[in-house]
N, C-alpha and C. Protein backbone atom coordinates (compact mmCIF):
# COMPACT_ATOMS: atom_id res chain seq x y z
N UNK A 1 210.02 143.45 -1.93
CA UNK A 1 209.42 144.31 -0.95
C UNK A 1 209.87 145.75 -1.05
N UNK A 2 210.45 146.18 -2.28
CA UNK A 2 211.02 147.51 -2.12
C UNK A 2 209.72 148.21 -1.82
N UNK A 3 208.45 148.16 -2.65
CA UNK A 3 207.65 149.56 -2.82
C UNK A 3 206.23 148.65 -1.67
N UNK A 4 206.14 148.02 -0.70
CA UNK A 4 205.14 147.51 -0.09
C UNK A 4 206.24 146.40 0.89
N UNK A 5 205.63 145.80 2.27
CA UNK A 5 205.61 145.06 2.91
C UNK A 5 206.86 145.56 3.69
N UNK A 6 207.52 144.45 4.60
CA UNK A 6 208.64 145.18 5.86
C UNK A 6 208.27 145.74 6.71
N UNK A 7 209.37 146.06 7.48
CA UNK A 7 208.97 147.04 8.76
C UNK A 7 208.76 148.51 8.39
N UNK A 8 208.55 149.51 9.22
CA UNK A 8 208.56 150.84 9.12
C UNK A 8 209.63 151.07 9.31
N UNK A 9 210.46 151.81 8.46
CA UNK A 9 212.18 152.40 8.87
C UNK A 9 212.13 152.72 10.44
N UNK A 10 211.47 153.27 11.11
CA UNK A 10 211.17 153.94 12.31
C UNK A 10 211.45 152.67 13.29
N UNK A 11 210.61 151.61 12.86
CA UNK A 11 211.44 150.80 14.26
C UNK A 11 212.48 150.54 14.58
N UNK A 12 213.45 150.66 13.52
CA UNK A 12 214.76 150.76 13.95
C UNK A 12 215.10 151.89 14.74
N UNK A 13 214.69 152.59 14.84
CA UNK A 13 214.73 153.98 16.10
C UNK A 13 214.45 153.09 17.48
N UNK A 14 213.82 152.01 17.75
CA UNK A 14 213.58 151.75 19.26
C UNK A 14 214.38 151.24 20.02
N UNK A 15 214.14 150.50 20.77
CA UNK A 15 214.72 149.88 21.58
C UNK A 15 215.14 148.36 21.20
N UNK A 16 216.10 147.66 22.11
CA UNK A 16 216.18 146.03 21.28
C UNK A 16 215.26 145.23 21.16
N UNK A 17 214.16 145.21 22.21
CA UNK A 17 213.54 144.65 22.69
C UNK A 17 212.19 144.60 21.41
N UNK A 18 212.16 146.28 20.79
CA UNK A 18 211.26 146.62 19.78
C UNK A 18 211.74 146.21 18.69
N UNK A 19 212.73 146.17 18.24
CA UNK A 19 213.55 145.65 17.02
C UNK A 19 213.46 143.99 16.95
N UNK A 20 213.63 143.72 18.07
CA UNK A 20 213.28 141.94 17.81
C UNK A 20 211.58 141.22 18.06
N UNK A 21 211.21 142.24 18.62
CA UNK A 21 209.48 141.37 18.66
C UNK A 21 208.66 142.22 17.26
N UNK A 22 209.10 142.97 16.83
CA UNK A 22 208.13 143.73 15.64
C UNK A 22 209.35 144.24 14.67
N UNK A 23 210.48 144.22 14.49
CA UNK A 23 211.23 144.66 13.18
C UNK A 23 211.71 143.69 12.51
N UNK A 24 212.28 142.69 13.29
CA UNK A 24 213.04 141.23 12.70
C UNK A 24 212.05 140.67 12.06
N UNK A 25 210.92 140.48 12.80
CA UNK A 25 209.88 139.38 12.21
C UNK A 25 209.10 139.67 10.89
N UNK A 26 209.28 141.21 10.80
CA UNK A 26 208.97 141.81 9.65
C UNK A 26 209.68 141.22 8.73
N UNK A 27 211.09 141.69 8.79
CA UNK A 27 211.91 141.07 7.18
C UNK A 27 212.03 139.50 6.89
N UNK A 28 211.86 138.70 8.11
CA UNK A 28 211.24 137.92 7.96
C UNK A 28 210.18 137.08 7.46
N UNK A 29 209.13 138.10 7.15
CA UNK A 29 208.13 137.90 6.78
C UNK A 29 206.97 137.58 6.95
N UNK A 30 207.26 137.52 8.30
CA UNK A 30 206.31 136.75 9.94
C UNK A 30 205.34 137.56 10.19
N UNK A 31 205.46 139.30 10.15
CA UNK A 31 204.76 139.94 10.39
C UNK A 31 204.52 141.32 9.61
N UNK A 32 203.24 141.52 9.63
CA UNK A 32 203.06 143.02 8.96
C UNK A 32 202.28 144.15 9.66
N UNK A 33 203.12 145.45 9.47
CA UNK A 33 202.65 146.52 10.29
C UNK A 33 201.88 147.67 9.22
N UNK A 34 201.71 148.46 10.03
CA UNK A 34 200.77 150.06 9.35
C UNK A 34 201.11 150.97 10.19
N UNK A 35 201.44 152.05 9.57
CA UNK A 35 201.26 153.12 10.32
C UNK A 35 200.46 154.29 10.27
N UNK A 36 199.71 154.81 11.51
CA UNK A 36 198.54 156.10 11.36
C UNK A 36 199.15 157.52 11.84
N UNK A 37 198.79 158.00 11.07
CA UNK A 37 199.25 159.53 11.47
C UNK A 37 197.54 160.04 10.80
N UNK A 38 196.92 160.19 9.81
CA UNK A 38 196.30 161.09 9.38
C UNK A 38 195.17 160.65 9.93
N UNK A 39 194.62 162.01 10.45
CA UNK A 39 193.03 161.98 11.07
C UNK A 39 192.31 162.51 10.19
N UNK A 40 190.68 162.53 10.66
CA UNK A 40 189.90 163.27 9.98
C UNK A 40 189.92 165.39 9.42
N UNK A 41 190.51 165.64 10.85
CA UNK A 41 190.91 166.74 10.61
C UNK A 41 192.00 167.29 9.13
N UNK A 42 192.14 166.24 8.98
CA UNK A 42 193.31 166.43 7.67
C UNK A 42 194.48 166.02 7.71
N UNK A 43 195.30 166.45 7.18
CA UNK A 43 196.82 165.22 7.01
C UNK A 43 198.32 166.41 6.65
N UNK A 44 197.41 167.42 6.12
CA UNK A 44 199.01 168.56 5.67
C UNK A 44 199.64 169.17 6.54
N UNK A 45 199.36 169.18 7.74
CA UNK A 45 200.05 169.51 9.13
C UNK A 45 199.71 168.43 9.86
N UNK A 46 200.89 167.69 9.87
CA UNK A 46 200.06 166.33 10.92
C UNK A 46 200.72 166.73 12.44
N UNK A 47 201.48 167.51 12.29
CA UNK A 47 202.19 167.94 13.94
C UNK A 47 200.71 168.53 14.28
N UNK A 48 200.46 169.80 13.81
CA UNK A 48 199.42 170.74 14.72
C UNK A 48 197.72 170.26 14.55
N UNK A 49 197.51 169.27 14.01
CA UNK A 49 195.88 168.26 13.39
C UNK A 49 195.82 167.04 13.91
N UNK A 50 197.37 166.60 14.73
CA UNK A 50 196.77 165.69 15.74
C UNK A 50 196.01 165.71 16.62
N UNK A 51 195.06 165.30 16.92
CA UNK A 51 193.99 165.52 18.14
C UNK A 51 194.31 164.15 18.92
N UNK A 52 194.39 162.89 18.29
CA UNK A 52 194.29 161.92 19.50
C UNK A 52 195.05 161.99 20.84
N UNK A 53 194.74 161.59 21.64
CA UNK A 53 195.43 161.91 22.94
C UNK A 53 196.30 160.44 23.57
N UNK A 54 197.52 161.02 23.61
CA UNK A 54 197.76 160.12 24.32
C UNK A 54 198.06 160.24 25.94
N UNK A 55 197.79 159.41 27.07
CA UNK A 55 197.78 160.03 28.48
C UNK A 55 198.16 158.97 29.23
N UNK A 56 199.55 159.23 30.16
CA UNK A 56 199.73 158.03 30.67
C UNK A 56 199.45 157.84 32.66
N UNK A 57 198.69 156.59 32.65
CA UNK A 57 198.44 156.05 33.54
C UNK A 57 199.20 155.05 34.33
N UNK A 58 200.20 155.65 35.38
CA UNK A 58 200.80 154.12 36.13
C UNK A 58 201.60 153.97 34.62
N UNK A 59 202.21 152.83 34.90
CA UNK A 59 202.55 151.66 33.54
C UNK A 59 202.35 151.69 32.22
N UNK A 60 201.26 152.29 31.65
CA UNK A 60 200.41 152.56 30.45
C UNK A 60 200.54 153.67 29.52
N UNK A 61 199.57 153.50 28.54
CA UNK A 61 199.12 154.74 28.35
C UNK A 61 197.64 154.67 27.76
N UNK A 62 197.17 155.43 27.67
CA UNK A 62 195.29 155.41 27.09
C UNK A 62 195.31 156.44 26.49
N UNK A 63 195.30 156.05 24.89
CA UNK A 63 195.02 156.37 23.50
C UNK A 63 193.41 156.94 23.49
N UNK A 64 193.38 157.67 22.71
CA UNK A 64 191.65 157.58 22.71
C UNK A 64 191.93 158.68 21.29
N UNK A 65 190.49 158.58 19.93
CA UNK A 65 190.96 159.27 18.72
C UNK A 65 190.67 158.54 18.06
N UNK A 66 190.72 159.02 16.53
CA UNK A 66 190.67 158.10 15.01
C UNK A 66 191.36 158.48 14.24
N UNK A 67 192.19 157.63 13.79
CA UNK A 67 192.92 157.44 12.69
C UNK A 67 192.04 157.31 10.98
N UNK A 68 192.25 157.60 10.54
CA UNK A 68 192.08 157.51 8.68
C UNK A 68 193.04 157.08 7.74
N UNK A 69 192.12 156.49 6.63
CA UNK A 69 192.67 156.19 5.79
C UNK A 69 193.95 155.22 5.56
N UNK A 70 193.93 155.02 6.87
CA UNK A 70 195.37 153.67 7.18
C UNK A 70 195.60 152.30 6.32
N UNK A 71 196.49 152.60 5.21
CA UNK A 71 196.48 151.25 4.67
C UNK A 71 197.06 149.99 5.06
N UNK A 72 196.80 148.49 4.59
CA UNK A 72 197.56 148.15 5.85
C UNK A 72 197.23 147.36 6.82
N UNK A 73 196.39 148.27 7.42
CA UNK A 73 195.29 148.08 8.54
C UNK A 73 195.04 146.46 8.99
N UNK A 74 194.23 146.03 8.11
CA UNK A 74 193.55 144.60 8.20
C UNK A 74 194.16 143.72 8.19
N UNK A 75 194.39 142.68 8.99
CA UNK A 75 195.68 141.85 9.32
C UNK A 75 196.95 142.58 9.30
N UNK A 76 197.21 143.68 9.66
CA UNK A 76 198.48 144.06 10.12
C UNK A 76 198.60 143.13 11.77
N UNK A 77 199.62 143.08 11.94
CA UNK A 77 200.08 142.29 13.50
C UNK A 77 200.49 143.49 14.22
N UNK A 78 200.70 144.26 14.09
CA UNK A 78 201.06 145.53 14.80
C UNK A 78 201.07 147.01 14.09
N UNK A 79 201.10 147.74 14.67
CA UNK A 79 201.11 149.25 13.82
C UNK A 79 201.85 150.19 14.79
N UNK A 80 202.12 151.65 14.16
CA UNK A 80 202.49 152.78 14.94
C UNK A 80 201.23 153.46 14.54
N UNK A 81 201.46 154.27 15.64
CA UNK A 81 200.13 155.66 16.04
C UNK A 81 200.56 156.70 16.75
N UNK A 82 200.39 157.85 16.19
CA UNK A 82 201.05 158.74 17.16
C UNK A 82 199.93 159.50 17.53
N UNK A 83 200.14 159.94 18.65
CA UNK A 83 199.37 160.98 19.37
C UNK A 83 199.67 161.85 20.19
N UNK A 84 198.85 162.96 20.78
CA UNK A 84 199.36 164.07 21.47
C UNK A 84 199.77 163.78 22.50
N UNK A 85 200.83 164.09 23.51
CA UNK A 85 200.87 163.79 24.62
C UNK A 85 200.82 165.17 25.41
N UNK A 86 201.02 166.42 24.95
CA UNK A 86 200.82 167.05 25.49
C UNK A 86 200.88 168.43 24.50
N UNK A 87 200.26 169.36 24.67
CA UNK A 87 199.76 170.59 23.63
C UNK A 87 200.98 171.78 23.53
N UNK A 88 201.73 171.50 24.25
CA UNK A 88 203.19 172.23 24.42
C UNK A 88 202.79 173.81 25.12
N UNK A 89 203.80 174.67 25.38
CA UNK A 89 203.91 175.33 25.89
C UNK A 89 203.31 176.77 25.41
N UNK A 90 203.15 178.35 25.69
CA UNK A 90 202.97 179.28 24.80
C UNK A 90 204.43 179.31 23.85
N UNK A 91 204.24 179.43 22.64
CA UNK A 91 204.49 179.78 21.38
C UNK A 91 205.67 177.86 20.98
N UNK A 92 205.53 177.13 21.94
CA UNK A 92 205.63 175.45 21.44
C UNK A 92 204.69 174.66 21.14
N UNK A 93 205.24 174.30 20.04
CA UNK A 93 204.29 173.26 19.00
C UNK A 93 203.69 172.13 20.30
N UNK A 94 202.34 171.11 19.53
CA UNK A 94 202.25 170.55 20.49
C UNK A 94 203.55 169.24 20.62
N UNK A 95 203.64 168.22 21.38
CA UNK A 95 204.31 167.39 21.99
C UNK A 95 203.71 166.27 21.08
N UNK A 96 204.25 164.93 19.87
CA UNK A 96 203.44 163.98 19.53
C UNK A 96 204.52 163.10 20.00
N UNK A 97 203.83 161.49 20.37
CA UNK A 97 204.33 160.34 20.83
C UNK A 97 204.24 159.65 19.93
N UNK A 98 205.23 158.32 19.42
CA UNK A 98 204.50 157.33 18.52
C UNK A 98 204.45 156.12 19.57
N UNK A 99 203.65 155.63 19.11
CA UNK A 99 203.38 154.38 19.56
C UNK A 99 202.79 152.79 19.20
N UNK A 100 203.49 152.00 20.01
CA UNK A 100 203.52 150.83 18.71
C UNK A 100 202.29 150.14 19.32
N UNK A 101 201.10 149.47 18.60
CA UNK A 101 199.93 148.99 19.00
C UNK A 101 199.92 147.88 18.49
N UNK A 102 199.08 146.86 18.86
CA UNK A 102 198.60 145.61 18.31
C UNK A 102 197.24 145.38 18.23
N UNK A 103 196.65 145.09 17.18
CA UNK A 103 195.02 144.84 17.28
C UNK A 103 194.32 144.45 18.30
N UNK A 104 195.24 143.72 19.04
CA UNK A 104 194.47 142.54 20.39
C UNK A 104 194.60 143.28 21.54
N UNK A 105 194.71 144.70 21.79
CA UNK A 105 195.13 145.44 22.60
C UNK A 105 193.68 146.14 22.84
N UNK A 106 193.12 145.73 24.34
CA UNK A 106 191.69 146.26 24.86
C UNK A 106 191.69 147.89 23.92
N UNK A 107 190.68 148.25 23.65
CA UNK A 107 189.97 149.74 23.01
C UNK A 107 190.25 149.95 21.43
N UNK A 108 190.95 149.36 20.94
CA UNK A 108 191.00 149.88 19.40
C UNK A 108 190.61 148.87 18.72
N UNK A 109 189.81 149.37 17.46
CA UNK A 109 189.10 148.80 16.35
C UNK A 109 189.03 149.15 15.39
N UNK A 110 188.66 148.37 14.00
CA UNK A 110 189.21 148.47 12.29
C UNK A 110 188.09 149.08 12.16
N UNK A 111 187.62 149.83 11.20
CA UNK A 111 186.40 150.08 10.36
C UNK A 111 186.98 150.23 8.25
N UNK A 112 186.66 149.31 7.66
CA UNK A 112 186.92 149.88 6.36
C UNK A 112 186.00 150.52 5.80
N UNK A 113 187.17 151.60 5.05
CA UNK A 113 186.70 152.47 4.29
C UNK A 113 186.68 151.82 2.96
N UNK A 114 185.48 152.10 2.00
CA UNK A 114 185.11 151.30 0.77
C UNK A 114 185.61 152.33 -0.33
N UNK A 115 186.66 151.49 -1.10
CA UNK A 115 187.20 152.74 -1.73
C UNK A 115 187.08 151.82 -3.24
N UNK A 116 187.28 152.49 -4.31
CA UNK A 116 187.50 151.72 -5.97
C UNK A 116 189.11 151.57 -5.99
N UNK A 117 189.18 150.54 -5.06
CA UNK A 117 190.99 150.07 -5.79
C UNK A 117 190.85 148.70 -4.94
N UNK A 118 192.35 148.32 -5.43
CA UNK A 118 192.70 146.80 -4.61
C UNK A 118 193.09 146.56 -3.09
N UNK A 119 193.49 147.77 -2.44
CA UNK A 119 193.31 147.79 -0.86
C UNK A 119 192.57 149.27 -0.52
N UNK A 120 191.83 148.77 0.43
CA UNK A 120 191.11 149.48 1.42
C UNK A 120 191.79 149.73 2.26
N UNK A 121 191.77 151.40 2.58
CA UNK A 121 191.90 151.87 3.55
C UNK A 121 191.24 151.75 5.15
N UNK A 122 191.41 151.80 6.20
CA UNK A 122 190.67 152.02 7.05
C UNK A 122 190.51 152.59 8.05
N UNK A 123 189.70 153.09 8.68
CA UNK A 123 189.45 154.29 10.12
C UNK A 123 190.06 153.12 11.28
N UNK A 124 190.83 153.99 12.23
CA UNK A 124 191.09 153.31 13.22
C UNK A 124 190.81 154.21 14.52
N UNK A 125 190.30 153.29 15.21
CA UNK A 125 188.94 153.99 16.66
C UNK A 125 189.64 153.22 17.91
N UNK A 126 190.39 154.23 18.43
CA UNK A 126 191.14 154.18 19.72
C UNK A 126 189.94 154.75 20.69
N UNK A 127 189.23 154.19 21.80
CA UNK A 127 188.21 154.30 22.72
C UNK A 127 189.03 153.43 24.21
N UNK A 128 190.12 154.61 24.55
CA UNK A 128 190.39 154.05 25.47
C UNK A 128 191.61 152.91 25.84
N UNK A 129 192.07 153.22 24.69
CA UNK A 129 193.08 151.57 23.83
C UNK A 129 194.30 151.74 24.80
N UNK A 130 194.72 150.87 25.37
CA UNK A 130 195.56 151.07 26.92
C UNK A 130 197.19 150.28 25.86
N UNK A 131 198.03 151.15 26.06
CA UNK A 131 199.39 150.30 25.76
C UNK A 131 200.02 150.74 26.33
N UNK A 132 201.15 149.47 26.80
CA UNK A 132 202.22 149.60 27.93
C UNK A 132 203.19 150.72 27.31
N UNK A 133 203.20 150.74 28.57
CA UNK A 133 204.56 152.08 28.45
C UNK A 133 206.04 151.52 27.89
N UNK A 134 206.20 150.32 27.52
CA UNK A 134 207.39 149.57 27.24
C UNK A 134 206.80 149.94 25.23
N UNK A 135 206.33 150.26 25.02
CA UNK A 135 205.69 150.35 23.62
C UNK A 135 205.49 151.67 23.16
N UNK A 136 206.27 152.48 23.10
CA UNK A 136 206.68 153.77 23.67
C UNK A 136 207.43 153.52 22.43
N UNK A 137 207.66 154.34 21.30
CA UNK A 137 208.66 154.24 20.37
C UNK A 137 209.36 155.79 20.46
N UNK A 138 210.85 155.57 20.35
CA UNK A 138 211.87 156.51 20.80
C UNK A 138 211.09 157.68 22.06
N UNK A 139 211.44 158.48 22.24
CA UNK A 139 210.74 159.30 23.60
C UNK A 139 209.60 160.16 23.81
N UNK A 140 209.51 160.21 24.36
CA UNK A 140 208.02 160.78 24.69
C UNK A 140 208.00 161.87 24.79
N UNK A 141 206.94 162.81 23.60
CA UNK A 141 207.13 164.48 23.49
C UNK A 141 208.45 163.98 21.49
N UNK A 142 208.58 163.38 20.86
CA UNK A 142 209.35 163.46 20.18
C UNK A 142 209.02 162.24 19.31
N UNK A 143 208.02 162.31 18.63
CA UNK A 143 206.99 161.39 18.13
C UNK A 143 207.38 162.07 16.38
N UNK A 144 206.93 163.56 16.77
CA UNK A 144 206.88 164.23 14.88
C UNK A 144 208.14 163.99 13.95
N UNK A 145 209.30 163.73 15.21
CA UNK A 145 210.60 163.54 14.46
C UNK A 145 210.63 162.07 13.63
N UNK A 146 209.84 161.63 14.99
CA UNK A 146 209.36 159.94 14.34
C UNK A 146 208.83 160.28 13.11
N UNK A 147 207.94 160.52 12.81
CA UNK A 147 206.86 160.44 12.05
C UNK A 147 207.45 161.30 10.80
N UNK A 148 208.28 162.61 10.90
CA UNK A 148 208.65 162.92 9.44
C UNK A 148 209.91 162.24 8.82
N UNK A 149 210.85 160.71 9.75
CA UNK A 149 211.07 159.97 9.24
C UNK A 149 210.37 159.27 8.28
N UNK A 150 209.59 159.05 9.04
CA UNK A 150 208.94 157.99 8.15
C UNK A 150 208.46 158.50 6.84
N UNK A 151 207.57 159.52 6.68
CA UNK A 151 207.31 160.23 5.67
C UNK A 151 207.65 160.40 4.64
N UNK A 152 209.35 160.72 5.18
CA UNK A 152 210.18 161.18 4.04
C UNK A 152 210.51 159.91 2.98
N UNK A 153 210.93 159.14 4.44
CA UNK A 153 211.31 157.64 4.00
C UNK A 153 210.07 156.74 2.90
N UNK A 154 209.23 156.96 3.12
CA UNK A 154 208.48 156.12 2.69
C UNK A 154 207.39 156.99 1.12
N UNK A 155 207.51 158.12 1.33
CA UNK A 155 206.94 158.93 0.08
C UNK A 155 207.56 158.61 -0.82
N UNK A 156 209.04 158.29 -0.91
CA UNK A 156 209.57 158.16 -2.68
C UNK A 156 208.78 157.27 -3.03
N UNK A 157 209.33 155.70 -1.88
CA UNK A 157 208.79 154.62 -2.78
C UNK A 157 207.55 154.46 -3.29
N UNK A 158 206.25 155.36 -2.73
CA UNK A 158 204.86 155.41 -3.19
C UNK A 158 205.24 156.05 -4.99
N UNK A 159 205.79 157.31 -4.38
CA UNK A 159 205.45 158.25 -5.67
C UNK A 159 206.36 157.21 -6.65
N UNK A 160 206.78 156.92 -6.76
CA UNK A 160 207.90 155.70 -7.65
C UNK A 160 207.20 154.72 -8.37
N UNK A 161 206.23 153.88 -6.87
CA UNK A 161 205.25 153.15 -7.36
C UNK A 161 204.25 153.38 -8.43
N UNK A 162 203.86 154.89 -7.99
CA UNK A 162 202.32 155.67 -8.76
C UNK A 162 203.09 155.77 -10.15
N UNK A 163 204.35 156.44 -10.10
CA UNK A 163 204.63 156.70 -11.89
C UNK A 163 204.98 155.49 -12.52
N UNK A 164 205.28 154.64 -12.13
CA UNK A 164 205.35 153.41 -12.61
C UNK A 164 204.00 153.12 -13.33
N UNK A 165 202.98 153.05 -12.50
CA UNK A 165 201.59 152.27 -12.96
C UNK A 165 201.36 153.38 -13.83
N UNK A 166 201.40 154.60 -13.60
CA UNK A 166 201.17 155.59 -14.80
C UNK A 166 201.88 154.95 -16.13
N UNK A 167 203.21 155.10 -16.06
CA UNK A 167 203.99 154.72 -17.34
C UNK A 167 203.53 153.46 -17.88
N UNK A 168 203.14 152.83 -17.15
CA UNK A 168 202.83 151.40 -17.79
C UNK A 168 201.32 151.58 -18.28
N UNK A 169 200.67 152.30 -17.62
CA UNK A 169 199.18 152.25 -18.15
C UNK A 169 199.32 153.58 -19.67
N UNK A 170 199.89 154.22 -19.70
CA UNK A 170 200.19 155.13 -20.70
C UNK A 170 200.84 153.89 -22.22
N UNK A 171 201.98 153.71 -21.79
CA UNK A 171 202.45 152.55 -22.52
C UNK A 171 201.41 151.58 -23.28
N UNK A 172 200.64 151.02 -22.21
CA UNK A 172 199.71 150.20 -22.84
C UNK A 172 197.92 150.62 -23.77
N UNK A 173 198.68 152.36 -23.10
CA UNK A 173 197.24 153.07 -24.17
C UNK A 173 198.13 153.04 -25.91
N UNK A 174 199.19 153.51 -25.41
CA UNK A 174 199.68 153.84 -26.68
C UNK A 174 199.71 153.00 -27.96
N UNK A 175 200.17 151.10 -27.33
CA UNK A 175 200.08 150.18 -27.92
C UNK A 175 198.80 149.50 -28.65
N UNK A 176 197.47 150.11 -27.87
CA UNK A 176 196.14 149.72 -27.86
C UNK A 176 195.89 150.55 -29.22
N UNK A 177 196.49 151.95 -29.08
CA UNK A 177 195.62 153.07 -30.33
C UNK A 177 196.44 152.71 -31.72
N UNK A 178 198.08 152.30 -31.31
CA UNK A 178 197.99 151.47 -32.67
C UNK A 178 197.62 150.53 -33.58
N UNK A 179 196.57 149.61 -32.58
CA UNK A 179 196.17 148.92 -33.42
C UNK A 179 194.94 149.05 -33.81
């Protein structure tokens, strides 16, 4: 599982309660997550191109927004999502939340995107998607810190992955033109 599967480093940021219903069961093997940050608006500033909103009600909160390109997605058992919670102050960035979701959670839905490889990406359509306020990952207003964990954390092992399949597909041109 180095370069695919596990938890998101980030859940270890939560609470116990988050660490044993969605991090344990991960290394376990019980369960698999995704995480969304990039919208349609684009992905190279994901602090100031978040648009989804997050807004809390009582107990809750109500998500509403789309996610992109989320790999992952389809049979994941849970995911993170972050969203705005609030647009911040004059000359403060806005405020992002992460938050941990489950498919079976009233308002959000998969759409795949049809792409030429072995996993599909997919749009994810928050219309209202209500999650408890106990699902709240680390604090609220302090989501981007979340999220450029993860980033950081999780970009080697891609780019690691990609030169790998490069080297090996190079390798196997090279072997092909000698013969």
């Amino acid at each position: 599982g180095a370069f695919s599967g596990g938890p998101p480093n980030i859940i270890w940021g939560g609470t116990e309660r988050q660490i044993e219903k969605y991090g344990i069961p991960c290394v376990d093997g019980n369960m698999r997550p995704f995480v969304a940050i990039t919208e349609p608006t684009g992905g190279s500033d994901p602090r100031n191109n978040i648009t989804t909103r997050g807004v809390r009600q009582g107990d809750h909160w109500v998500l509403k927004g789309r996610k992109m390109w989320i790999t992952g997605a389809k049979g994941a058992d849970y995911g993170v999502i972050f969203a705005r919670t609030d647009d911040g102050g004059e000359g403060q960035p806005p405020q992002i939340t992460a938050f941990i979701v489950e498919p079976g959670f009233p308002g959000i839905s998969f759409n795949e995107i049809g792409v030429i490889r072995a996993l599909s990406p997919y749009e994810i359509v928050l219309d209202s998607c209500v999650v408890p306020d106990e699902n709240v990952l680390g604090k609220v207003g302090q989501g981007f810190n979340v999220a450029q964990s993860w980033l950081v954390d999780a970009r080697i092992p891609y780019a690691a992955g990609c030169i790998g399949i490069a080297q090996e597909a190079l390798d196997m041109a090279c072997g092909w033109v000698k013969q």
